[in-house]
C-alpha atoms as a PDB file:
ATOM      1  CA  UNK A   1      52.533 -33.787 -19.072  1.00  0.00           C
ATOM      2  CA  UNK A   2      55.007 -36.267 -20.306  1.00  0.00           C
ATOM      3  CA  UNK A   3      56.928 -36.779 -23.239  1.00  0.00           C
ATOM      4  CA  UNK A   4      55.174 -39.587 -26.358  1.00  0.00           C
ATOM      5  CA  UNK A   5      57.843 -42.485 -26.147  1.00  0.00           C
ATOM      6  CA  UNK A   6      56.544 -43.936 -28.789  1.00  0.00           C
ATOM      7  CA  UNK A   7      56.739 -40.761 -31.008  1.00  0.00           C
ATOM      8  CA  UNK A   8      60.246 -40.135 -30.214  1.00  0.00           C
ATOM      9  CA  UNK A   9      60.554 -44.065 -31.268  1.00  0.00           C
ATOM     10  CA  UNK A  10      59.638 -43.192 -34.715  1.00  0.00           C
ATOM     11  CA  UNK A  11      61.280 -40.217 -34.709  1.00  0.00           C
ATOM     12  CA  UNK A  12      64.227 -42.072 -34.075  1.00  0.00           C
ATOM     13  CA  UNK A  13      63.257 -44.629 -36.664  1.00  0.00           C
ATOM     14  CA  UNK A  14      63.414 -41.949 -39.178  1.00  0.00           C
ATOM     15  CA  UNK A  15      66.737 -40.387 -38.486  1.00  0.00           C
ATOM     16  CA  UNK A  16      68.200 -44.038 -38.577  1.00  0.00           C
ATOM     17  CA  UNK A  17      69.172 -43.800 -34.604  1.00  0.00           C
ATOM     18  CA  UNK A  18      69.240 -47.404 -33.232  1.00  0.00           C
ATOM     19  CA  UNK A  19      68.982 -46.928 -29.852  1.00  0.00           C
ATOM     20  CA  UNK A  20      68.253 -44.423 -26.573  1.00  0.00           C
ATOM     21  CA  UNK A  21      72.018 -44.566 -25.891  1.00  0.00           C
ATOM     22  CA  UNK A  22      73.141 -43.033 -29.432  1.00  0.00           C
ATOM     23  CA  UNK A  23      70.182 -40.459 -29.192  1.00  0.00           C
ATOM     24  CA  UNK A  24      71.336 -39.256 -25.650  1.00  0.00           C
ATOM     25  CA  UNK A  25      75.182 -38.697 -26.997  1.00  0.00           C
ATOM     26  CA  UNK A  26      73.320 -36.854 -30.515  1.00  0.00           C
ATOM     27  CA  UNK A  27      71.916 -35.019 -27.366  1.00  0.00           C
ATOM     28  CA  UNK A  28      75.011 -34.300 -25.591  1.00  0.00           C
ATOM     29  CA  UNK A  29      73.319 -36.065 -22.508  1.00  0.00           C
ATOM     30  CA  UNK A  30      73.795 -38.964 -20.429  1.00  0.00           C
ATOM     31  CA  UNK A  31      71.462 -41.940 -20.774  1.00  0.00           C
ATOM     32  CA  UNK A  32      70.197 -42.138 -17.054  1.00  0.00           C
ATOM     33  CA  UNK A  33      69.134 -38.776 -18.309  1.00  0.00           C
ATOM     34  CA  UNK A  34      67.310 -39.280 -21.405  1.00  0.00           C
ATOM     35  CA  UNK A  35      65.616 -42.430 -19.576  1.00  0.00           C
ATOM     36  CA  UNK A  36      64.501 -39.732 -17.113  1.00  0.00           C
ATOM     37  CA  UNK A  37      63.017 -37.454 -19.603  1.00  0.00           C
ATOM     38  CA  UNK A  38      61.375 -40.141 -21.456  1.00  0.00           C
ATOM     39  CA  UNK A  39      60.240 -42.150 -18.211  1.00  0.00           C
ATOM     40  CA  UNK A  40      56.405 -41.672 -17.172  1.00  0.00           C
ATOM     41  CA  UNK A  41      57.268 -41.056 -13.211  1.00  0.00           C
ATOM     42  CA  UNK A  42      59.051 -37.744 -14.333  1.00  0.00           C
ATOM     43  CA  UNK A  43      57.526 -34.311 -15.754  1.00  0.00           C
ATOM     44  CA  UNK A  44      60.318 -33.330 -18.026  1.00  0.00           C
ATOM     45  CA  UNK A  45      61.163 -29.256 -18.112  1.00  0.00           C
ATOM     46  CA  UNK A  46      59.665 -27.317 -20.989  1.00  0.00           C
ATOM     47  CA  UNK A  47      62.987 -26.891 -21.822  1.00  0.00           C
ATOM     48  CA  UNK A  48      63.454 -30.661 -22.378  1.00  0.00           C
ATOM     49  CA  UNK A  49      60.669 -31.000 -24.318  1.00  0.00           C
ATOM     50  CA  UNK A  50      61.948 -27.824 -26.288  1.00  0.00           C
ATOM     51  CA  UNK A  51      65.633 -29.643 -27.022  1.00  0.00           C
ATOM     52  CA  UNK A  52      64.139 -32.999 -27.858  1.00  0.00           C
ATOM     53  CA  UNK A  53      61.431 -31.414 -30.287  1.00  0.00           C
ATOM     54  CA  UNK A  54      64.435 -28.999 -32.001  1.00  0.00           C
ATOM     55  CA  UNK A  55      66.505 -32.231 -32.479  1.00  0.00           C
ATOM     56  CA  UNK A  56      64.152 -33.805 -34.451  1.00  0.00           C
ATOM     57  CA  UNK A  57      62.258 -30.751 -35.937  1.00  0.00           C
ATOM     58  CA  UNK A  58      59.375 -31.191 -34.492  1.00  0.00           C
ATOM     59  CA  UNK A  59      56.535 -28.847 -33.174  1.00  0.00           C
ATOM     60  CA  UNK A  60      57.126 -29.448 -28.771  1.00  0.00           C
ATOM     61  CA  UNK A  61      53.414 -30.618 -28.947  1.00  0.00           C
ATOM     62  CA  UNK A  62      53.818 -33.432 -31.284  1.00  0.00           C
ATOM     63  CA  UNK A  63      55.987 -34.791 -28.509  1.00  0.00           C
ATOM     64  CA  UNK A  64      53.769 -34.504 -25.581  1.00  0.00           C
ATOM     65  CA  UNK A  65      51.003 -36.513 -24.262  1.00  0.00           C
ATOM     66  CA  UNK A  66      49.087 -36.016 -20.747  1.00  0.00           C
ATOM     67  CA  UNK A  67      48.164 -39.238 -19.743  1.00  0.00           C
ATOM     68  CA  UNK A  68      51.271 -41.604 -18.786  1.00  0.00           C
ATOM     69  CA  UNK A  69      49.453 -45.111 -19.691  1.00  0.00           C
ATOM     70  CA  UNK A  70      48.646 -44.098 -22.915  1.00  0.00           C
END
């Protein structure tokens, strides 16, 4: 399971955040860490998926994806 870059992308898009480094301070995180969660060689924590997804008001599934290439 890993987390839709691309979603989160337009997600961002939408709430007018320009890059990964102003989401992870919105997210009171560092950005090695958001790159983590959003990187395809780590399974993020349900309860990363769960933060990310409140943030943005999404459903946690609309955020996931299983296959890392896609």
């Amino acid at each position: 399971m890993y987390i839709d870059k691309f979603k989160v992308k337009e997600l961002m898009a939408m709430k007018k955040i320009e890059n990964f480094t102003e989401l992870a301070k919105m997210l009171g995180i560092s950005k090695n860490q958001l790159s983590n969660i959003l990187s395809n060689k780590f399974n993020p924590i349900k309860s990363n998926i769960v933060e990310l997804a409140d943030f943005f008001g999404v459903n946690p599934v609309d955020l996931i994806k299983n296959d890392p290439k896609k």
